[in-house]
Protein backbone atom coordinates (compact mmCIF):
# COMPACT_ATOMS: atom_id res chain seq x y z
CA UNK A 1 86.75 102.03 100.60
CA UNK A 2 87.06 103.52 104.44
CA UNK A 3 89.60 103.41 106.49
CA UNK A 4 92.49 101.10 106.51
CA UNK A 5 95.98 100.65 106.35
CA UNK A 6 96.77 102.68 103.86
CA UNK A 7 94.52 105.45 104.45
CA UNK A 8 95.55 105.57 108.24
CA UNK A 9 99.37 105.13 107.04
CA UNK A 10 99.33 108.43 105.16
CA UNK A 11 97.96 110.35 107.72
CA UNK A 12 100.93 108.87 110.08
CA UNK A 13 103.24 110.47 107.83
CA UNK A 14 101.50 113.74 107.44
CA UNK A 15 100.98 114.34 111.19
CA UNK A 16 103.79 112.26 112.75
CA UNK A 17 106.10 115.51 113.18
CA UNK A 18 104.13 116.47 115.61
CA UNK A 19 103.72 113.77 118.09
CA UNK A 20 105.84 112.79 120.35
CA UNK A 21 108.59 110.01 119.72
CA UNK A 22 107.41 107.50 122.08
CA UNK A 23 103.57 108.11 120.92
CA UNK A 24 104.81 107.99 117.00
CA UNK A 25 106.48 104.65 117.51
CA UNK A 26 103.62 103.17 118.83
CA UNK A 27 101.13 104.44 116.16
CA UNK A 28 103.72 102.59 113.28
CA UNK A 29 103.58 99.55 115.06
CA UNK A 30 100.45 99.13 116.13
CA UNK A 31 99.86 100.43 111.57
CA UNK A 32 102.05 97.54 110.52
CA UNK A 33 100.37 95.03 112.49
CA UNK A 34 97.28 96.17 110.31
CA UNK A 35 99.07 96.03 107.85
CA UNK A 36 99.37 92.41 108.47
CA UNK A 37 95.84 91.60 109.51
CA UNK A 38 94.79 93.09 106.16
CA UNK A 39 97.12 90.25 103.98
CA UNK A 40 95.45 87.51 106.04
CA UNK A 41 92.90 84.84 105.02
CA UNK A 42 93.15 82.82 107.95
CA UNK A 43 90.89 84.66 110.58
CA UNK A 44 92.39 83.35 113.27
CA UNK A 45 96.43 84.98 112.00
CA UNK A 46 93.82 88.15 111.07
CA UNK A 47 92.75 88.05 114.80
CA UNK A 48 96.48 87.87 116.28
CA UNK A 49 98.08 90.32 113.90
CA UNK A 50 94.90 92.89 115.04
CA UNK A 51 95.71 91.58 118.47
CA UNK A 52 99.00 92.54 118.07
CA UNK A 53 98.00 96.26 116.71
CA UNK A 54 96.02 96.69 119.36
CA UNK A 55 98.38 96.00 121.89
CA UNK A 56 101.10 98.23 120.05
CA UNK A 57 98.50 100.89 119.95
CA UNK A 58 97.70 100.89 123.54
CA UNK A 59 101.05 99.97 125.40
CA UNK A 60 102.74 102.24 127.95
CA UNK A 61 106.31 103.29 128.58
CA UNK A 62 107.93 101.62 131.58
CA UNK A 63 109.19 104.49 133.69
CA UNK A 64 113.16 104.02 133.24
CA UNK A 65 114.12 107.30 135.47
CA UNK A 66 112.29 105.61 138.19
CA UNK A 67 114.04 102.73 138.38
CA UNK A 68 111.06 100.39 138.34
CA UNK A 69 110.99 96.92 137.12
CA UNK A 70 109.06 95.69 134.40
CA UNK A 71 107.15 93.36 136.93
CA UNK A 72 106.74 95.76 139.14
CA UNK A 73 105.22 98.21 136.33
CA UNK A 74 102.47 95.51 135.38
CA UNK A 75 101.69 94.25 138.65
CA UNK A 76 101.96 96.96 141.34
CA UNK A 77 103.22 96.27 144.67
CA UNK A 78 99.76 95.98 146.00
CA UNK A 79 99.05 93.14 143.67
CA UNK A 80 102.73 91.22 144.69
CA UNK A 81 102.29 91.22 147.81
């Protein structure tokens, strides 16, 4: 059947102990927006849900300990300026 929600959800759960919190979050999220895309007829709710995995997959940590601002995170101060 190849890969897909399911497959990639059990191999979450059999590896997840050893990734990092932050990293292990993401990988869920970004899984049950898949999850999602995979119940969808509508191509265009199919296209936002992977949207949304994607995004979940590929997001960064804002750095909290160095007191920076979400805006400032996304759009450094070369780009405010």
């Amino acid at each position: 059947m190849g890969i897909n929600h399911h497959t990639l959800k059990t191999r979450h759960r059999e590896e997840r102990d050893n990734y990092p919190d932050n990293l292990s979050l993401r990988v869920h999220r970004a899984l049950s927006g898949l999850n999602r895309a995979e119940q969808e007829d509508d191509p265009d709710s199919r296209f936002v849900f992977l949207w949304i995995a994607f995004n979940a997959a590929y997001a960064t940590d804002i750095d909290d300990q160095k007191g920076h601002s979400k805006q400032r995170t996304l759009f450094p101060a070369t780009m405010l300026a």
